[in-house]
Protein backbone atom coordinates (compact mmCIF):
# COMPACT_ATOMS: atom_id res chain seq x y z
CA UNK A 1 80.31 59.00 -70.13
CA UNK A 2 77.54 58.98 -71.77
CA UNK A 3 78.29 60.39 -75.24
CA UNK A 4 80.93 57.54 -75.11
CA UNK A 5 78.39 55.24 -74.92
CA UNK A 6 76.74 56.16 -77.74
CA UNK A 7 79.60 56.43 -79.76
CA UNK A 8 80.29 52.94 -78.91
CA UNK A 9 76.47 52.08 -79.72
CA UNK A 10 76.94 53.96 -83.15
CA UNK A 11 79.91 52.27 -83.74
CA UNK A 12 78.34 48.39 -82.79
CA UNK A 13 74.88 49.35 -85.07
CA UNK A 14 77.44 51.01 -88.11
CA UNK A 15 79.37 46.93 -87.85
CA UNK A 16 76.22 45.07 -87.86
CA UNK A 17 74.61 46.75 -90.71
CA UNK A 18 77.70 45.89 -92.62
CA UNK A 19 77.72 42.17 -91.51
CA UNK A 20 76.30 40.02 -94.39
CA UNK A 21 72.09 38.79 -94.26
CA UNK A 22 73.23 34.90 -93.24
CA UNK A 23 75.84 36.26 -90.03
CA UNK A 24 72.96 38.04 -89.06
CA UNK A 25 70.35 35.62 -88.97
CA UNK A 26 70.28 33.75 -85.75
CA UNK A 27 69.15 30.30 -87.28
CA UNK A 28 72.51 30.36 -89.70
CA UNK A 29 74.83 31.22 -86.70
CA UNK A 30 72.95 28.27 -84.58
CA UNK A 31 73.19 25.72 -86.80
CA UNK A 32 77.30 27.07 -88.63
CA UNK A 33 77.97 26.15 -84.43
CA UNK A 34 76.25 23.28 -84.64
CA UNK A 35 78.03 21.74 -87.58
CA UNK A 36 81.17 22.76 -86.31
CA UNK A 37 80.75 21.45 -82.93
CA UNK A 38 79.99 18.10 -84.55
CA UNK A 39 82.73 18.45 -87.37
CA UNK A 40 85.63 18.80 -84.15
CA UNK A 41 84.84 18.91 -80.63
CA UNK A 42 82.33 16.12 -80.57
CA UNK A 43 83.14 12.87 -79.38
CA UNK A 44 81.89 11.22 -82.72
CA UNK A 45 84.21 14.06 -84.84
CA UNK A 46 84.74 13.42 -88.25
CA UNK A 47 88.43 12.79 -87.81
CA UNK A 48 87.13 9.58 -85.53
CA UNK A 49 85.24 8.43 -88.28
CA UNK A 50 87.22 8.66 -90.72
CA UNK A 51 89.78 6.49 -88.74
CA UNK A 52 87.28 4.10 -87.39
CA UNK A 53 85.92 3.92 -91.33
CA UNK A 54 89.43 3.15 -92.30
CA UNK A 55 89.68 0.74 -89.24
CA UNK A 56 86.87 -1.54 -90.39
CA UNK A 57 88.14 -1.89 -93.92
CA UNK A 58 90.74 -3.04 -92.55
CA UNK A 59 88.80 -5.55 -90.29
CA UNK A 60 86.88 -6.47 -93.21
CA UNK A 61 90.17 -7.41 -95.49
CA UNK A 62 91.41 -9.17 -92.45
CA UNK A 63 87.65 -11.36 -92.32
CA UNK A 64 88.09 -12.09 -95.81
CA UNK A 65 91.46 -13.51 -95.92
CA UNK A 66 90.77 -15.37 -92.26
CA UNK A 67 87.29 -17.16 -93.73
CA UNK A 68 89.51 -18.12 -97.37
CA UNK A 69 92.80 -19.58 -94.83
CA UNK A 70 89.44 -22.03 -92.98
CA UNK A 71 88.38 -22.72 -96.09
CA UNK A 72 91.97 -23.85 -97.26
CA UNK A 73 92.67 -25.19 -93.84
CA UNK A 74 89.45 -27.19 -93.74
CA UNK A 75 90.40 -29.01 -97.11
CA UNK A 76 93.86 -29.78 -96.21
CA UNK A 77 92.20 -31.63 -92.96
CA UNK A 78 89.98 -33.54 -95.01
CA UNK A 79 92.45 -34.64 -97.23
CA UNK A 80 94.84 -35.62 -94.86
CA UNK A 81 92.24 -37.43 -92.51
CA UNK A 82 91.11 -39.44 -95.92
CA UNK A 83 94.69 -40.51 -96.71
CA UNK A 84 96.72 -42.42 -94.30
CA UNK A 85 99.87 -41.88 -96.71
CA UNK A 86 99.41 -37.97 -96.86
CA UNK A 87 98.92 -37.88 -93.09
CA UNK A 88 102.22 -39.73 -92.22
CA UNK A 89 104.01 -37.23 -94.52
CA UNK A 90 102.26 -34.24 -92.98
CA UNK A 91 104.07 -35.81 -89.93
CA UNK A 92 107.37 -36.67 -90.97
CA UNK A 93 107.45 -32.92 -92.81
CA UNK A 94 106.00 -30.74 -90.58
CA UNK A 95 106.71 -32.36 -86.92
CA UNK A 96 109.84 -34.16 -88.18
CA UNK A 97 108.19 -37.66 -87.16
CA UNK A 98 110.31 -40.72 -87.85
CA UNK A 99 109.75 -44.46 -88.10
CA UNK A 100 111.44 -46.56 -85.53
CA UNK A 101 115.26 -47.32 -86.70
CA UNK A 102 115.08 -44.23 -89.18
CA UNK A 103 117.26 -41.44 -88.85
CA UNK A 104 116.45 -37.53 -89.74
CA UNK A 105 118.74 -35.18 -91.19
CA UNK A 106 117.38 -31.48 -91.39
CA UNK A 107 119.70 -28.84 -94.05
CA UNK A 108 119.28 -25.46 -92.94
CA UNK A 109 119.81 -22.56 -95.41
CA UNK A 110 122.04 -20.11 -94.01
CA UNK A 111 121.91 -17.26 -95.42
């Protein structure tokens, strides 16, 4: 038993002379852990940022083209609140408003 035990000691001491300086060093090994902990099994992995980086560029186009459709929006209610004559055909196009004793006829593209 105990000759096995030192062949198993000789055999362990003969493997970690051959392991390289930086798998040896317990600061290396510490932090490699470290960064790989972080890198997958951390709640705040890489792969989540990367998504959540990807998610607010897309939140970001979506801002911009929401604030330049207000923008747009806002003009189109200022013109049609100066003009009495653009307002009643905002009406009659969009909401298919009439006039009393005026008929509509709608075409529909079928298609």
């Amino acid at each position: 038993m105990y000759r096995l035990f030192h062949q198993f000691r000789g055999m362990l001491r003969d493997y970690w002379e051959r392991l390289p300086w930086y798998l040896k060093n317990r600061y290396a090994i510490t932090t490699g852990v470290f960064a790989i902990w972080m890198m997958f099994f951390d709640q705040h992995n890489m792969i989540n940022q990367i998504e959540l980086r990807a998610e607010l560029y897309q939140l970001d186009s979506d801002r911009e083209y929401y604030q330049l459709e207000i923008i747009s929006i806002h003009e189109d209610l200022e013109e049609l609140l100066s003009d009495n004559s653009k307002l009643e055909k905002f009406a009659r196009e969009k909401y298919f408003m009439k006039r009393p004793n005026e008929e509509i006829f709608i075409f529909v593209d079928e298609e």
